[in-house]
N, C-alpha and C. Protein backbone atom coordinates (compact mmCIF):
# COMPACT_ATOMS: atom_id res chain seq x y z
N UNK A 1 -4.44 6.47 24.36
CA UNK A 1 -3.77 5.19 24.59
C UNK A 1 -2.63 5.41 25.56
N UNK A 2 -2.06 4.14 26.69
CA UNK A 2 -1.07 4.70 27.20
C UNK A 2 -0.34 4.30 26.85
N UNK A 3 0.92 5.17 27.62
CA UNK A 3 1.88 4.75 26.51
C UNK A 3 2.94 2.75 26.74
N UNK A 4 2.17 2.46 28.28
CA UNK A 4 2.95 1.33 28.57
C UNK A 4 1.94 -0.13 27.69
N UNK A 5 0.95 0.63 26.79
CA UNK A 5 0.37 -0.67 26.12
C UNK A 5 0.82 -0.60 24.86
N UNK A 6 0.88 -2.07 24.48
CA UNK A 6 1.39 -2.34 22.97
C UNK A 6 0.48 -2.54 21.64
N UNK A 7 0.46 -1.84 20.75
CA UNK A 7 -0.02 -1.80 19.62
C UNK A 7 -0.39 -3.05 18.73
N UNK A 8 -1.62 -3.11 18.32
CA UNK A 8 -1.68 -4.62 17.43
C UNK A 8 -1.60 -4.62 16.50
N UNK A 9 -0.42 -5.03 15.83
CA UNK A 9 -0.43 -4.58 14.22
C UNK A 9 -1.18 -5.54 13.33
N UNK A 10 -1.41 -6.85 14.45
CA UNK A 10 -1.76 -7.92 12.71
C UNK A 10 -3.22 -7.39 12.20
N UNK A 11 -3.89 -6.43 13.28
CA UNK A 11 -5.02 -5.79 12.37
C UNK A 11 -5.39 -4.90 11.52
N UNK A 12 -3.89 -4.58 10.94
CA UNK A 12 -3.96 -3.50 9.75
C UNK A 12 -4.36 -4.25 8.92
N UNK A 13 -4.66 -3.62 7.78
CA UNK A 13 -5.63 -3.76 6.21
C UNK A 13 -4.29 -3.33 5.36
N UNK A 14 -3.18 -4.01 5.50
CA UNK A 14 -2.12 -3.87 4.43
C UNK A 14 -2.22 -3.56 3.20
N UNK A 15 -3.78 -4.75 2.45
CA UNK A 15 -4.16 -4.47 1.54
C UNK A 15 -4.54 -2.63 1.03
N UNK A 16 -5.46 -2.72 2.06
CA UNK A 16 -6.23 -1.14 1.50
C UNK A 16 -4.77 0.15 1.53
N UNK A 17 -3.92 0.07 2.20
CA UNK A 17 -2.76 0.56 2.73
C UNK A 17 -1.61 0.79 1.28
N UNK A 18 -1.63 -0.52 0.89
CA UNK A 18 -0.81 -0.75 -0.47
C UNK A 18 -1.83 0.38 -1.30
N UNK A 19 -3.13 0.23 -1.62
CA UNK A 19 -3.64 0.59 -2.50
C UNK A 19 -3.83 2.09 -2.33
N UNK A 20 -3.92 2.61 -1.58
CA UNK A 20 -3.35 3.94 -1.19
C UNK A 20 -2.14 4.71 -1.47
N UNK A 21 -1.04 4.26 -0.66
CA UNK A 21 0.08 4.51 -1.26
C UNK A 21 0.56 4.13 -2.45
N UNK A 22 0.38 3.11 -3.21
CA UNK A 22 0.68 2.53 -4.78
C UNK A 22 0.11 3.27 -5.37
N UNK A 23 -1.42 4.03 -5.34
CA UNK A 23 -1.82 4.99 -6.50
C UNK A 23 -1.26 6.07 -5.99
N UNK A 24 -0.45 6.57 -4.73
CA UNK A 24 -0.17 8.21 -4.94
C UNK A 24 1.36 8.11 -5.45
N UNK A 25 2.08 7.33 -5.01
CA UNK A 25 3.22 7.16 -5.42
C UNK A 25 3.17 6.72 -7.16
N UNK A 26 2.64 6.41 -7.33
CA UNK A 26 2.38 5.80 -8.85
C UNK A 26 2.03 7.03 -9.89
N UNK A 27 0.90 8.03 -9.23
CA UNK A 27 0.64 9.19 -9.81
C UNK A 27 2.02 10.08 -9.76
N UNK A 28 2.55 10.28 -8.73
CA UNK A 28 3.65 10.64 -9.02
C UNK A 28 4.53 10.97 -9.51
N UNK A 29 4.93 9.37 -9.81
CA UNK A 29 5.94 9.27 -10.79
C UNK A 29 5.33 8.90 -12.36
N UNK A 30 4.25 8.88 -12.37
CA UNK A 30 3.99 9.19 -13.68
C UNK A 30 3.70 10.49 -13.97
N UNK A 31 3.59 11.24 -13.22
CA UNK A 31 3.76 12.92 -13.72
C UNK A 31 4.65 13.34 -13.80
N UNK A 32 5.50 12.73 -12.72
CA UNK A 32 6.97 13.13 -13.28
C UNK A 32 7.81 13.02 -14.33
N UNK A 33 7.88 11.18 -14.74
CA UNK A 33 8.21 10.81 -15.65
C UNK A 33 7.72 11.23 -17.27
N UNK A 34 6.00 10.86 -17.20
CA UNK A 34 5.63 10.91 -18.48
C UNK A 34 4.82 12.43 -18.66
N UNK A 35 4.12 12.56 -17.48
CA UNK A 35 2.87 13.34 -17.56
C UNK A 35 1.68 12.99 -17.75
N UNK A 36 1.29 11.34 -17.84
CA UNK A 36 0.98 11.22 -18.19
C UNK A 36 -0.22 10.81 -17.01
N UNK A 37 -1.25 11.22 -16.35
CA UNK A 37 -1.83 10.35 -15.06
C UNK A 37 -2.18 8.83 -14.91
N UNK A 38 -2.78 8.42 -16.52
CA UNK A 38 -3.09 6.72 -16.81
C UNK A 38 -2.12 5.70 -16.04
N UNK A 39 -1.09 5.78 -16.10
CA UNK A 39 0.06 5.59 -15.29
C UNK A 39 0.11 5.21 -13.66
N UNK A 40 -1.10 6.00 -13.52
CA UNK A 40 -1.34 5.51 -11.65
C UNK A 40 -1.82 4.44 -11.62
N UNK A 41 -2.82 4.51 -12.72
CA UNK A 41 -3.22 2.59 -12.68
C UNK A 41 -2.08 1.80 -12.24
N UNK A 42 -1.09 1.57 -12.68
CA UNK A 42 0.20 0.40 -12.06
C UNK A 42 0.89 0.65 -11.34
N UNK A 43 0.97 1.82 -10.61
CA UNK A 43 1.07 1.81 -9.15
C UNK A 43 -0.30 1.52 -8.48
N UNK A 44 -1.16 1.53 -8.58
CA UNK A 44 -2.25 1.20 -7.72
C UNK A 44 -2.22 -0.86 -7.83
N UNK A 45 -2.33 -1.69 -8.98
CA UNK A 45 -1.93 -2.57 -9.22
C UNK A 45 -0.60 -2.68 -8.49
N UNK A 46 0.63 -2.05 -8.53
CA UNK A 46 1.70 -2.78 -7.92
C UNK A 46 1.35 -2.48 -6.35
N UNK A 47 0.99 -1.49 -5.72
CA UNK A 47 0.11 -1.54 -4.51
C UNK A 47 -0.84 -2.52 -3.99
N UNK A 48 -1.69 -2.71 -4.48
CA UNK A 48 -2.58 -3.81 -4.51
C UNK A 48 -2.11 -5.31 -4.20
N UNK A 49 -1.02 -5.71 -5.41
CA UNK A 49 -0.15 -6.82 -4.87
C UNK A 49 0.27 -7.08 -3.61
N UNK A 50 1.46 -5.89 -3.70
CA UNK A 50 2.08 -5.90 -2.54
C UNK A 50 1.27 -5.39 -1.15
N UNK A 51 0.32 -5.29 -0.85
CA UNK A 51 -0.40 -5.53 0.24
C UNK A 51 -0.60 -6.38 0.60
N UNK A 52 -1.49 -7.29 -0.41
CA UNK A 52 -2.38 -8.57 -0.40
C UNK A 52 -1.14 -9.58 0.06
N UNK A 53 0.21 -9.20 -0.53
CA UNK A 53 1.44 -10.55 -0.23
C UNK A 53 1.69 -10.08 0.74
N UNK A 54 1.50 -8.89 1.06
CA UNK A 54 2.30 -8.69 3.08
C UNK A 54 0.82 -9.11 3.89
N UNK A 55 -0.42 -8.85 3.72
CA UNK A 55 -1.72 -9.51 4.66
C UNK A 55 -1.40 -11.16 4.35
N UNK A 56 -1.30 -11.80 3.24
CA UNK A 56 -0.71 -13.21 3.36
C UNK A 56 0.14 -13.93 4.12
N UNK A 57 1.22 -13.24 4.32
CA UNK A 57 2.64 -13.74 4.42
C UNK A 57 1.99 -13.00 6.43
N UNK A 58 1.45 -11.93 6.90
CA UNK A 58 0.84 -11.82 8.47
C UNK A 58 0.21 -12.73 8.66
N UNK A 59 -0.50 -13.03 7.99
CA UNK A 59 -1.23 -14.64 8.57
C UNK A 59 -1.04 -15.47 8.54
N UNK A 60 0.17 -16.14 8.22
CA UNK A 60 0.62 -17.50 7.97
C UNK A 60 1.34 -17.58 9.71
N UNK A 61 1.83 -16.38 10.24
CA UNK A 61 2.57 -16.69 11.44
C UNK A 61 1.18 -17.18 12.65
């Protein structure tokens, strides 16, 4: 790519993006915290959200 062209962001997948980072960050801190791995489930859920509301809130502009 060069470098005088500009990047298109509204075609990221925020969604899939959240759900990525929400389960590793989520595993995480539930190993940290509890030990427990079940725990990634709601980071993957709070990931999931918060994707889907940032791909929402890109397409409304």
């Amino acid at each position: 790519m060069e470098q005088n062209q500009k990047r298109d962001y509204s075609q990221i997948p925020f969604t899939g993006l959240g759900l990525i980072f929400g389960t590793a960050i989520g595993a995480i801190v539930a190993l940290i915290l509890t030990g427990d791995i079940i725990w990634a489930g709601a980071g993957t859920g709070v990931g999931l959200v918060l994707g889907a509301a940032i791909d929402g809130m890109k397409k409304r502009k």
